[in-house]
PDB file of N, CA and C in Angstrom:
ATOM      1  N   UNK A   1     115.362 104.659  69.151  1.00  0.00           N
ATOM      2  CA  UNK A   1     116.330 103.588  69.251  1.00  0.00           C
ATOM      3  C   UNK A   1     117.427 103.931  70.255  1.00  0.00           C
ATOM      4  N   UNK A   2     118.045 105.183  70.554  1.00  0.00           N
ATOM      5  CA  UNK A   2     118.866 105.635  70.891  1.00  0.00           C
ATOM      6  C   UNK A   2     118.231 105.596  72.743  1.00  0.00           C
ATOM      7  N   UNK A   3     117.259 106.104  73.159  1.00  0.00           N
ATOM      8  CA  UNK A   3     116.651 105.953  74.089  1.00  0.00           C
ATOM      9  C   UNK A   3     116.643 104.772  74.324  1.00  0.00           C
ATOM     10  N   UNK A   4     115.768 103.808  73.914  1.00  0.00           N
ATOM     11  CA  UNK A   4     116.153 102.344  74.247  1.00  0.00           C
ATOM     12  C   UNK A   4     117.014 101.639  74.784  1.00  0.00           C
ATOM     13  N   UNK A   5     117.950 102.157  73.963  1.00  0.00           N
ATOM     14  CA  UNK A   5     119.421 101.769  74.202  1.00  0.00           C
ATOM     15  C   UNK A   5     119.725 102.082  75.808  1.00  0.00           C
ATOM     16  N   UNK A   6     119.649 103.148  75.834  1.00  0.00           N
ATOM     17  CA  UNK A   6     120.402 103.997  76.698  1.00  0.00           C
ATOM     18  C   UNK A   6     119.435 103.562  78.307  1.00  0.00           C
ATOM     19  N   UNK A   7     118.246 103.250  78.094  1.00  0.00           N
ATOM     20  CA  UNK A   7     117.737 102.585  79.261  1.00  0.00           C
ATOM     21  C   UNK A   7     118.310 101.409  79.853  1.00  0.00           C
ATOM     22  N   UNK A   8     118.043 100.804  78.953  1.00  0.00           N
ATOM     23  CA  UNK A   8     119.052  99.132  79.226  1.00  0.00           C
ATOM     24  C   UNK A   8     120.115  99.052  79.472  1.00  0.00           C
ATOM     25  N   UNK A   9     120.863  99.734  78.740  1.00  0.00           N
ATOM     26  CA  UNK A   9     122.275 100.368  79.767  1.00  0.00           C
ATOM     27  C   UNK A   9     122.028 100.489  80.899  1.00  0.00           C
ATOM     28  N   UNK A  10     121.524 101.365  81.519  1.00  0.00           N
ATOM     29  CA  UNK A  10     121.295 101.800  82.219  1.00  0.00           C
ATOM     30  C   UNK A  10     120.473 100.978  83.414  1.00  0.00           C
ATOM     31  N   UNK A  11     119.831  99.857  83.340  1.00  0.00           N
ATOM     32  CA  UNK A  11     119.366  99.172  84.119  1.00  0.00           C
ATOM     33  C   UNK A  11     120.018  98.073  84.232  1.00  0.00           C
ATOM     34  N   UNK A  12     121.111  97.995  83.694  1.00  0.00           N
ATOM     35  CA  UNK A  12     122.167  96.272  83.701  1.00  0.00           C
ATOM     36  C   UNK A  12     123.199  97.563  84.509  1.00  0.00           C
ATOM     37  N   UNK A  13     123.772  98.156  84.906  1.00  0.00           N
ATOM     38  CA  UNK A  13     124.852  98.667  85.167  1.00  0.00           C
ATOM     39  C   UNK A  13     124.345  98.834  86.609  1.00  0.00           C
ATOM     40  N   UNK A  14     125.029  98.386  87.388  1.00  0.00           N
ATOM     41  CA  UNK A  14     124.832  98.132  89.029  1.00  0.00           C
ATOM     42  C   UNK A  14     125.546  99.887  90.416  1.00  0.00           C
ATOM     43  N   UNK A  15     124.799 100.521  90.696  1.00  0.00           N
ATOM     44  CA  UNK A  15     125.366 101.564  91.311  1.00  0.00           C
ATOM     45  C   UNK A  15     125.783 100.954  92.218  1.00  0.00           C
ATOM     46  N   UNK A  16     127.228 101.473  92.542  1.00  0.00           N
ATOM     47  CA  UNK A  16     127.977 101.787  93.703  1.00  0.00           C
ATOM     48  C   UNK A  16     128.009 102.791  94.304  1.00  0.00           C
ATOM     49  N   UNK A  17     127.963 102.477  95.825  1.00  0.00           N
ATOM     50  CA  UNK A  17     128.049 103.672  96.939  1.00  0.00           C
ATOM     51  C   UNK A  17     129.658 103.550  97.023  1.00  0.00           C
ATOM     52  N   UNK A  18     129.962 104.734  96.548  1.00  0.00           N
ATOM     53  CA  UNK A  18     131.696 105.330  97.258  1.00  0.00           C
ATOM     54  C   UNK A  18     131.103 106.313  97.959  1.00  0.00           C
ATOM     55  N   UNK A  19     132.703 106.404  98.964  1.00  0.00           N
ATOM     56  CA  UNK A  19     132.698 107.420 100.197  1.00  0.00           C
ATOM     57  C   UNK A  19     134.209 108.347  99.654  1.00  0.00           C
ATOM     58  N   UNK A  20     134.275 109.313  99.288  1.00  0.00           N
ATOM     59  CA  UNK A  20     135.795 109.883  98.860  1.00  0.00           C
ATOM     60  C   UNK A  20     135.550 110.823 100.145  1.00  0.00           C
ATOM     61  N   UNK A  21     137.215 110.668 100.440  1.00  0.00           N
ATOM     62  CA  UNK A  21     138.017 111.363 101.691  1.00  0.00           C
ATOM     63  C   UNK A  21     138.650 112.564 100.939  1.00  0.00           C
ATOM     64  N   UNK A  22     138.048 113.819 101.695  1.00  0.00           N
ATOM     65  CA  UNK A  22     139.124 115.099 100.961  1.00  0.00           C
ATOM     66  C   UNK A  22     139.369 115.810 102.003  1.00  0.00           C
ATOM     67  N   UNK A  23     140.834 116.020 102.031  1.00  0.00           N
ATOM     68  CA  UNK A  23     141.271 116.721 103.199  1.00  0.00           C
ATOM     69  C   UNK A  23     140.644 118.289 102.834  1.00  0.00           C
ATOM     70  N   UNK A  24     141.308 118.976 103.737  1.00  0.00           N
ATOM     71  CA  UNK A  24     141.085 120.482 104.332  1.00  0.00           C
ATOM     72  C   UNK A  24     141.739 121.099 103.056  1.00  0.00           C
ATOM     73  N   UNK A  25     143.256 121.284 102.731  1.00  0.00           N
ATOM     74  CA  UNK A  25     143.480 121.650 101.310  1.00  0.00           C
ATOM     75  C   UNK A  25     142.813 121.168 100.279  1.00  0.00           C
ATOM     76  N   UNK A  26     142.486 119.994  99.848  1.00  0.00           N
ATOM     77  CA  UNK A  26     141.658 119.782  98.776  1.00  0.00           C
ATOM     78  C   UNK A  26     140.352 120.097  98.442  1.00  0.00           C
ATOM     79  N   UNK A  27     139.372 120.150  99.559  1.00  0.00           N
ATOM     80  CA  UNK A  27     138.623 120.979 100.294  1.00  0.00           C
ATOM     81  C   UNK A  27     138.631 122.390  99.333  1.00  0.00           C
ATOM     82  N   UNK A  28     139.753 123.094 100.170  1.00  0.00           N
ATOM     83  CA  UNK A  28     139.668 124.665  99.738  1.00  0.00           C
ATOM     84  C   UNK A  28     140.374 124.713  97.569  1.00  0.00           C
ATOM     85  N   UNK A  29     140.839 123.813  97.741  1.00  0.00           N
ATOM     86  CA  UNK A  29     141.137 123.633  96.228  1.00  0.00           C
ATOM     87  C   UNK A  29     140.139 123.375  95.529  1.00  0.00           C
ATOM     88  N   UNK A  30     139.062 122.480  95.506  1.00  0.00           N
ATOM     89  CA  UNK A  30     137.755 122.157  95.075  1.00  0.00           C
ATOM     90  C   UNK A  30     137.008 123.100  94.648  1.00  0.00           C
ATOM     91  N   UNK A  31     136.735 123.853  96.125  1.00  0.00           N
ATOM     92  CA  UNK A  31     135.920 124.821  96.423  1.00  0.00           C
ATOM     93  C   UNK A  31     136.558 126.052  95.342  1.00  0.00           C
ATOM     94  N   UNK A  32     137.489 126.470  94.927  1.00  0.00           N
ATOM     95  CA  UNK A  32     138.682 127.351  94.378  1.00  0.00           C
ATOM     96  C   UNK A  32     137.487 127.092  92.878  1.00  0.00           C
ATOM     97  N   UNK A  33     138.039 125.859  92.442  1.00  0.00           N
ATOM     98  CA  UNK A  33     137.886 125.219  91.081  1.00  0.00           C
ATOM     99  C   UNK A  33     136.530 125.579  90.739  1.00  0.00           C
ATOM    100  N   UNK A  34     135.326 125.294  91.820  1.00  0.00           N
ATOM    101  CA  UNK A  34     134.346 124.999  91.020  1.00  0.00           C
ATOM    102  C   UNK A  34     133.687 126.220  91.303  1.00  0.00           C
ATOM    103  N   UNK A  35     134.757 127.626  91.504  1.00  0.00           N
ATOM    104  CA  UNK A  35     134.357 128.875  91.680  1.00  0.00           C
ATOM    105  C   UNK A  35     134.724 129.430  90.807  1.00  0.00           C
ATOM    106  N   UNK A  36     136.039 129.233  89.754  1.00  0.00           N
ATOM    107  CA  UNK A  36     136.918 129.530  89.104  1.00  0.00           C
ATOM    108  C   UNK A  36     136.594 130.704  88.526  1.00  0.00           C
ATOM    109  N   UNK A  37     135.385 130.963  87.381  1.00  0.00           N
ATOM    110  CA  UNK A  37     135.112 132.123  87.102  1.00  0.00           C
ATOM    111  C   UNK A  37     134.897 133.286  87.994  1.00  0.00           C
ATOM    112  N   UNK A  38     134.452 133.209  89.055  1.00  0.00           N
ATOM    113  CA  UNK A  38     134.190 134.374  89.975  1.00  0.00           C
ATOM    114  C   UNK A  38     135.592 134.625  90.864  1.00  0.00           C
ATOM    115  N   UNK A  39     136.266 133.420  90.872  1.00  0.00           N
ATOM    116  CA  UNK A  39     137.645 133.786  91.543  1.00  0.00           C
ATOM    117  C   UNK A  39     138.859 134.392  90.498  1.00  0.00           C
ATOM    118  N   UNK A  40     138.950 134.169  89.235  1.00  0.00           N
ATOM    119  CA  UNK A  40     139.368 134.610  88.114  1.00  0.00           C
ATOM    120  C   UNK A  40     139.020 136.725  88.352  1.00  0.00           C
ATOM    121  N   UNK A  41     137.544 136.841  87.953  1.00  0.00           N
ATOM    122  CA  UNK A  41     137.287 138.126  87.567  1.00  0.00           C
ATOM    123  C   UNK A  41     137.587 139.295  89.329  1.00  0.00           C
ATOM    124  N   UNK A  42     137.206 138.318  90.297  1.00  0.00           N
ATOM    125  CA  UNK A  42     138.026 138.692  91.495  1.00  0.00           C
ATOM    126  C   UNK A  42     139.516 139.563  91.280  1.00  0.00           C
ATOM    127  N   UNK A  43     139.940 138.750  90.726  1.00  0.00           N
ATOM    128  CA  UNK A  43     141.716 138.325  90.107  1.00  0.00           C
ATOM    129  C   UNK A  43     141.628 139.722  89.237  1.00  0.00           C
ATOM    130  N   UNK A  44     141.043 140.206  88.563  1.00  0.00           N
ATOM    131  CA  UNK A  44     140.941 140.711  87.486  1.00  0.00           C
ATOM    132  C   UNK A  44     140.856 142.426  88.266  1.00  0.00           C
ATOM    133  N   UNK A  45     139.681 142.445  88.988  1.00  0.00           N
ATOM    134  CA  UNK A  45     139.365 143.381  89.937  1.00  0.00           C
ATOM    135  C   UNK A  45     140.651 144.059  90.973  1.00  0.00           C
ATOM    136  N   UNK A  46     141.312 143.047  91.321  1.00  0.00           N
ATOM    137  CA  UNK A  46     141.917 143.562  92.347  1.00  0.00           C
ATOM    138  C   UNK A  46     143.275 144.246  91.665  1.00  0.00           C
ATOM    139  N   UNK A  47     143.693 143.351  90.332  1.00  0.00           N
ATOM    140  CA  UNK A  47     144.216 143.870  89.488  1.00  0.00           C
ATOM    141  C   UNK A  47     144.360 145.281  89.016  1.00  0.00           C
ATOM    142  N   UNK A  48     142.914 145.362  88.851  1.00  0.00           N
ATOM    143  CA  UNK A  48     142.492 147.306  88.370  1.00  0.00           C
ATOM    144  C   UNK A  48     142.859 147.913  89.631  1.00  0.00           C
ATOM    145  N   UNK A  49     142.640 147.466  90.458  1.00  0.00           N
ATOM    146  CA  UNK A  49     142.290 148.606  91.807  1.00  0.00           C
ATOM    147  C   UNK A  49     143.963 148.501  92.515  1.00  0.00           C
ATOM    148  N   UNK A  50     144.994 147.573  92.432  1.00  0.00           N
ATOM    149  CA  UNK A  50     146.310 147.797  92.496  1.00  0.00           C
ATOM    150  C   UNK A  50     146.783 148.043  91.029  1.00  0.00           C
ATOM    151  N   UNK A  51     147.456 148.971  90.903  1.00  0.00           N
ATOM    152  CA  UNK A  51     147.988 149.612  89.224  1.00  0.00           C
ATOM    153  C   UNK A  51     149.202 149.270  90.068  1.00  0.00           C
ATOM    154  N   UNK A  52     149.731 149.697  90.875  1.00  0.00           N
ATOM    155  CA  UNK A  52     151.381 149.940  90.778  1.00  0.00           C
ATOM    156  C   UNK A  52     152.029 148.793  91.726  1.00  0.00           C
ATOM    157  N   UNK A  53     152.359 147.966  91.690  1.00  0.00           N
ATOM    158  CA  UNK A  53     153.063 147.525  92.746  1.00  0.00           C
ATOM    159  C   UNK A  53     154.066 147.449  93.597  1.00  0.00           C
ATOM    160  N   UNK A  54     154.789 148.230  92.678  1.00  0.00           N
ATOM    161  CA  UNK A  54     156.258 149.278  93.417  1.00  0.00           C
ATOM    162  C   UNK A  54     155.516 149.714  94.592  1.00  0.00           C
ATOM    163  N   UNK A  55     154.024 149.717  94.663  1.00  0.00           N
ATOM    164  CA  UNK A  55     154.563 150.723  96.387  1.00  0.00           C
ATOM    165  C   UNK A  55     154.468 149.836  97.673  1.00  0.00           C
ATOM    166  N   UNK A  56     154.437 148.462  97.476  1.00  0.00           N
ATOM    167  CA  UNK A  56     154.695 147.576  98.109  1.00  0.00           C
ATOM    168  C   UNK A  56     156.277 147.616  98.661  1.00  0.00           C
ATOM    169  N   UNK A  57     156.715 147.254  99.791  1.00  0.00           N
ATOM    170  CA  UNK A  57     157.657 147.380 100.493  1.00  0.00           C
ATOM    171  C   UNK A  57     158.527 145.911  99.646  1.00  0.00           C
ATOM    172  N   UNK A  58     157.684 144.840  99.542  1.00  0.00           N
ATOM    173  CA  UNK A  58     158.324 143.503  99.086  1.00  0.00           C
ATOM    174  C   UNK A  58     157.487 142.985  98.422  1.00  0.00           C
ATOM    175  N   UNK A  59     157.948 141.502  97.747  1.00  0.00           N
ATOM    176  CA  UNK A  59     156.999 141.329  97.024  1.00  0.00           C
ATOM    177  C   UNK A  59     155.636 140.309  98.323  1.00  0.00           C
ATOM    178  N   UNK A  60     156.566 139.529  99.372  1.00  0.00           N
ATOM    179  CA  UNK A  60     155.117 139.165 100.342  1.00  0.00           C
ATOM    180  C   UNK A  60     154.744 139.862 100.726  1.00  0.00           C
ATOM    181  N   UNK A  61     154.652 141.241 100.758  1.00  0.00           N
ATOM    182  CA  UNK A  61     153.961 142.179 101.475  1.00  0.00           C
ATOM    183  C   UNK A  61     152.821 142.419 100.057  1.00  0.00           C
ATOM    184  N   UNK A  62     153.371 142.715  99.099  1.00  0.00           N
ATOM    185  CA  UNK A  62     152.191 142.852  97.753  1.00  0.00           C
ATOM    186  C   UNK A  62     151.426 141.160  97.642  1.00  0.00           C
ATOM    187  N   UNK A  63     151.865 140.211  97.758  1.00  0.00           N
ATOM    188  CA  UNK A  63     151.362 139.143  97.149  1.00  0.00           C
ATOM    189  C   UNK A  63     150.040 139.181  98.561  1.00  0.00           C
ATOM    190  N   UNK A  64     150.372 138.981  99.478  1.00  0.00           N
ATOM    191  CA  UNK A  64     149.524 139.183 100.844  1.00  0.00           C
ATOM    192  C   UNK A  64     148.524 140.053 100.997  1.00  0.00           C
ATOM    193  N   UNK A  65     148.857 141.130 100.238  1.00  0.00           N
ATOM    194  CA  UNK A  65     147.503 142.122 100.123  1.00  0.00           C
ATOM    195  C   UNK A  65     146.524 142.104  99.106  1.00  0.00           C
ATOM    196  N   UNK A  66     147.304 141.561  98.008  1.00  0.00           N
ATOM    197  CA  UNK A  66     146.365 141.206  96.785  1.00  0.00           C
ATOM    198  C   UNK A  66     145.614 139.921  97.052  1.00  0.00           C
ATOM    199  N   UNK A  67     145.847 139.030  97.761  1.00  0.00           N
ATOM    200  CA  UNK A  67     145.235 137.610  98.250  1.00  0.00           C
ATOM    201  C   UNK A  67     143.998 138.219  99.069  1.00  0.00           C
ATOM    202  N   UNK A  68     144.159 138.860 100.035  1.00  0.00           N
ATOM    203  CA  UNK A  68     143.423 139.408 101.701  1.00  0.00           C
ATOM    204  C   UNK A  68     141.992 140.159 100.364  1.00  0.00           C
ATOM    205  N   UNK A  69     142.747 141.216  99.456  1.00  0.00           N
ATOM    206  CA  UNK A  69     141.538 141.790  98.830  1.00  0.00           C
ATOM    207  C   UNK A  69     141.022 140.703  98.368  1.00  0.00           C
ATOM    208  N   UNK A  70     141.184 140.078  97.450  1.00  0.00           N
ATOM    209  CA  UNK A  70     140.713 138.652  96.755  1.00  0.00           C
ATOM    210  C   UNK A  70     139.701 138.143  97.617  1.00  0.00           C
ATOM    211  N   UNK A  71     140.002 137.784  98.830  1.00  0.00           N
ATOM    212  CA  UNK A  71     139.233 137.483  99.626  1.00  0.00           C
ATOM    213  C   UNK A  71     138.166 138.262 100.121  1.00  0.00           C
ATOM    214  N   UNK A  72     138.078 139.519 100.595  1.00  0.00           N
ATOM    215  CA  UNK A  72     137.253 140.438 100.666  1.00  0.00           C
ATOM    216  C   UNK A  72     136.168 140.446  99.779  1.00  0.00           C
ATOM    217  N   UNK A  73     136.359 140.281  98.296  1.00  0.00           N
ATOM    218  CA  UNK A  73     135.697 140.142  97.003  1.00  0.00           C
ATOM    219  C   UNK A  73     135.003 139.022  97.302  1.00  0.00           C
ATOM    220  N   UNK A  74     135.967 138.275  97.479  1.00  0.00           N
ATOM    221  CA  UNK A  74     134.706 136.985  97.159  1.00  0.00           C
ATOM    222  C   UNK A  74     134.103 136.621  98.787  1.00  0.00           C
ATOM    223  N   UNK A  75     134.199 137.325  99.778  1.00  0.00           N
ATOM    224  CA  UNK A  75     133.481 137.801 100.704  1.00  0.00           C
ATOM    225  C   UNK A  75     131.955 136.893 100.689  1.00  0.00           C
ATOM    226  N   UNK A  76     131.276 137.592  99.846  1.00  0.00           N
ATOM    227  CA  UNK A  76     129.531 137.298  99.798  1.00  0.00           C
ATOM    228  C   UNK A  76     129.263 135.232  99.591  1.00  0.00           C
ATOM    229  N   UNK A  77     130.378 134.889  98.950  1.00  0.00           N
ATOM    230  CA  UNK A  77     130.429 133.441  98.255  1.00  0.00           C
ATOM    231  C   UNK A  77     130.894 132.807 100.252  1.00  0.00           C
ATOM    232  N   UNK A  78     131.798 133.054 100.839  1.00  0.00           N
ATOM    233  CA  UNK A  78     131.659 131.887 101.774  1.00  0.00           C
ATOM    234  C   UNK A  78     131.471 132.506 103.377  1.00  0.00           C
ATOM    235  N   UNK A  79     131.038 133.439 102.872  1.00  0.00           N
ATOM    236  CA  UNK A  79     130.224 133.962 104.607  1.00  0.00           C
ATOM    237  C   UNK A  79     129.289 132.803 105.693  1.00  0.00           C
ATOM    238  N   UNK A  80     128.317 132.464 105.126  1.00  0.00           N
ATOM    239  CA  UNK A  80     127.799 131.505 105.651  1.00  0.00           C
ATOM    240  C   UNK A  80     128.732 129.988 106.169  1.00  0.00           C
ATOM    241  N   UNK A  81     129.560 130.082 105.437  1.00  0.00           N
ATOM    242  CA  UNK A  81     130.178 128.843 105.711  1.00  0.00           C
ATOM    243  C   UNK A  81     130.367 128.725 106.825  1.00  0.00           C
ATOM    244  N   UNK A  82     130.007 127.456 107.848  1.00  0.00           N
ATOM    245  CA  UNK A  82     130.747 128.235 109.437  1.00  0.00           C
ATOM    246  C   UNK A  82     132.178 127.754 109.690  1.00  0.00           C
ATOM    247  N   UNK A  83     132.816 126.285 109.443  1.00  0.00           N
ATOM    248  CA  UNK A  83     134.185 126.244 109.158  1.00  0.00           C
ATOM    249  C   UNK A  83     134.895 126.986 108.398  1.00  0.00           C
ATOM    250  N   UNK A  84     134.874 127.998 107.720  1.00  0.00           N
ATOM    251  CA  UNK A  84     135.607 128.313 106.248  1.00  0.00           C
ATOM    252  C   UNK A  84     137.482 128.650 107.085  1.00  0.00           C
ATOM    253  N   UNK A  85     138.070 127.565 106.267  1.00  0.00           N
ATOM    254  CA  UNK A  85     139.590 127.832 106.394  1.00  0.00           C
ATOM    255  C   UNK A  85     139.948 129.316 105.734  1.00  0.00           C
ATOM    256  N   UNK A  86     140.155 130.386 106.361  1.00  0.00           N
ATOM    257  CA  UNK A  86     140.765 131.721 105.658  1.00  0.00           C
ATOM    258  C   UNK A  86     141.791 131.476 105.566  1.00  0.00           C
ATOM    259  N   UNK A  87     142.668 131.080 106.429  1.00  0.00           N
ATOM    260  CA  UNK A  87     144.170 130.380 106.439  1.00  0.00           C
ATOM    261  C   UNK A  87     144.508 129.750 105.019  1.00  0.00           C
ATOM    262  N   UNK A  88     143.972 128.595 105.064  1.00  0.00           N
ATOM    263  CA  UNK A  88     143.283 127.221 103.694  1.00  0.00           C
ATOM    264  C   UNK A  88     143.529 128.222 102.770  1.00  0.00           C
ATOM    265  N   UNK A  89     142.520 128.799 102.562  1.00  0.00           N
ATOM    266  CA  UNK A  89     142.177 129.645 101.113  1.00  0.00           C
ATOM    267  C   UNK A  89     143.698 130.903 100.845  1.00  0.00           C
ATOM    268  N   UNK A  90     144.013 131.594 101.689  1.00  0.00           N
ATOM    269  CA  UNK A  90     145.051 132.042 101.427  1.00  0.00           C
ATOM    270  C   UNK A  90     146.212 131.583 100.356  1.00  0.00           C
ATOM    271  N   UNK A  91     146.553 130.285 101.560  1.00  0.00           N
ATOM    272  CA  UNK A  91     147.486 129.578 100.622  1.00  0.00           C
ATOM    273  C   UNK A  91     147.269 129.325  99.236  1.00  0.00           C
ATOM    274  N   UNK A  92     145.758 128.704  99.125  1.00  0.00           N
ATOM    275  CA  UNK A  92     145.473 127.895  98.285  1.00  0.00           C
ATOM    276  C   UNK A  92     145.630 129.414  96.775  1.00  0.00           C
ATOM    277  N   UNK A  93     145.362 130.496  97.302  1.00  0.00           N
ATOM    278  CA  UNK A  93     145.378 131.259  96.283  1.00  0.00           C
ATOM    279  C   UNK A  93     146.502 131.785  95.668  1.00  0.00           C
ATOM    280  N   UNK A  94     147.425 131.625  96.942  1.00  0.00           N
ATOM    281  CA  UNK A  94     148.504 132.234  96.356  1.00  0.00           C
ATOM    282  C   UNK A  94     149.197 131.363  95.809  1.00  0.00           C
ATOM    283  N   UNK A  95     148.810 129.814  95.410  1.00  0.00           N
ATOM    284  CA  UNK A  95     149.445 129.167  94.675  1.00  0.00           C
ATOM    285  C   UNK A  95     148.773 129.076  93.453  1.00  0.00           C
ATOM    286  N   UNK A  96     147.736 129.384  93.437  1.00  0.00           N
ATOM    287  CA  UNK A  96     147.171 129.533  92.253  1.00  0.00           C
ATOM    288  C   UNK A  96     147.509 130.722  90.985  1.00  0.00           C
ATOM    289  N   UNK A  97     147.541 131.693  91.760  1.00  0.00           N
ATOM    290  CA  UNK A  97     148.401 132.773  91.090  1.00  0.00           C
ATOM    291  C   UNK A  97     149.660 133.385  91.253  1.00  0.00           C
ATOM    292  N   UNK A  98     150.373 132.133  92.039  1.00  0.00           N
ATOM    293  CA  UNK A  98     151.806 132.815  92.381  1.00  0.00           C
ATOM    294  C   UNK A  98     152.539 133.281  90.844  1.00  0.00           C
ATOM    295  N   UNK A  99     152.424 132.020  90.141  1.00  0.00           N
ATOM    296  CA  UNK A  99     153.116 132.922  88.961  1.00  0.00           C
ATOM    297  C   UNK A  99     152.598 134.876  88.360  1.00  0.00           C
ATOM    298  N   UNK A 100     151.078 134.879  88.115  1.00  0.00           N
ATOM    299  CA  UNK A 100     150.843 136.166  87.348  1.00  0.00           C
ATOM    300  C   UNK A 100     151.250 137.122  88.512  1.00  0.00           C
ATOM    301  N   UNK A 101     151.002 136.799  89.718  1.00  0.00           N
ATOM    302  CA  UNK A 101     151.789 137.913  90.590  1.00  0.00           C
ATOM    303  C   UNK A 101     152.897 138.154  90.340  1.00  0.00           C
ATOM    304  N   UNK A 102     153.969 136.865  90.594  1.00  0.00           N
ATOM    305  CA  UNK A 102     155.475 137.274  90.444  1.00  0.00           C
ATOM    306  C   UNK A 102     155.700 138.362  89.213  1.00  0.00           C
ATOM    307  N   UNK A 103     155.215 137.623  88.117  1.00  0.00           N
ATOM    308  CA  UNK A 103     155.099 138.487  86.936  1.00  0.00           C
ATOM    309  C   UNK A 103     154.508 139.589  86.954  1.00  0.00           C
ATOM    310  N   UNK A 104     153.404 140.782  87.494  1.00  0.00           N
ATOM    311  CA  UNK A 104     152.895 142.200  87.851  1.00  0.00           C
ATOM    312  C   UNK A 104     154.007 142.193  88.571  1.00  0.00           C
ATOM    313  N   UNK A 105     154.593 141.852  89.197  1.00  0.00           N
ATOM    314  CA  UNK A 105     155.254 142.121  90.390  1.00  0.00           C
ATOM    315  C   UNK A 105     157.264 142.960  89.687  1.00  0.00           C
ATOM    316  N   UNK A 106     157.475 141.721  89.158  1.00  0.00           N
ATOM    317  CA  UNK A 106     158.597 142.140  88.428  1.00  0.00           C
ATOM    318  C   UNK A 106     158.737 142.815  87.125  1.00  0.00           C
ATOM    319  N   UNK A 107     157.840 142.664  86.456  1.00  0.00           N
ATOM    320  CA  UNK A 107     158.047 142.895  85.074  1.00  0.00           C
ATOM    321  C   UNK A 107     158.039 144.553  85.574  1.00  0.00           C
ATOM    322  N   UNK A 108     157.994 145.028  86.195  1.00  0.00           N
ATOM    323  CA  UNK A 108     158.078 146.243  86.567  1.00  0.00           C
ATOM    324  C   UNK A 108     159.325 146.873  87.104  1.00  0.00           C
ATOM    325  N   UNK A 109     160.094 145.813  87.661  1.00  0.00           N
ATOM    326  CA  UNK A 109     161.349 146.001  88.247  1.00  0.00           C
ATOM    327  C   UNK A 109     161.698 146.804  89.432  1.00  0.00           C
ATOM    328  N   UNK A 110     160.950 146.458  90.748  1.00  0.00           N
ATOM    329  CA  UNK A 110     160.100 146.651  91.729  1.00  0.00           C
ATOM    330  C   UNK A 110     161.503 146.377  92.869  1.00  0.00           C
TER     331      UNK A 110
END
């Protein structure tokens, strides 16, 4: 019954062709999102492998290096790409984790 149903639905309901416009940031935001777990444990990684962040001169000098590794990591995911914004993605990351940085960053009193 449930099948039934769900055909006839399905054959009265008329598809539309949309065209969605996504810029270059939304783009690299997308791309971010529907990576999330592998850009997360990235996050996690670079984490272990910087312990101290005091030995950063500032905090854009630490936030900039922890992004650049980030990127390095996830390296293998957009190699092929032949546009890939590195620029794009920068930003896009460091807004993504600007807060837990600030926070490694200070809670240390750096």
């Amino acid at each position: 019954m449930v099948r039934r149903l769900k055909t006839s639905i399905m054959r009265k309901q008329k598809i539309v062709n949309m065209k969605i416009l996504i810029t270059e940031s939304q783009y690299n935001r997308i791309w971010l999102l529907r990576r999330y777990k592998l850009v997360r444990d990235s996050f996690d990684t670079i984490f272990m492998y910087i312990k101290n962040p005091c030995k950063f001169d500032s905090f854009e000098h630490y936030e900039r290096t922890f992004v650049d590794l980030m990127l390095d990591e996830l390296h293998p995911e957009y190699y092929l790409i032949d546009n890939f914004d590195y620029e794009g993605m920068i930003s896009e990351l460091k807004d993504m984790f600007y807060v837990e940085l600030t926070e490694l960053y200070y809670e240390r009193n750096c």
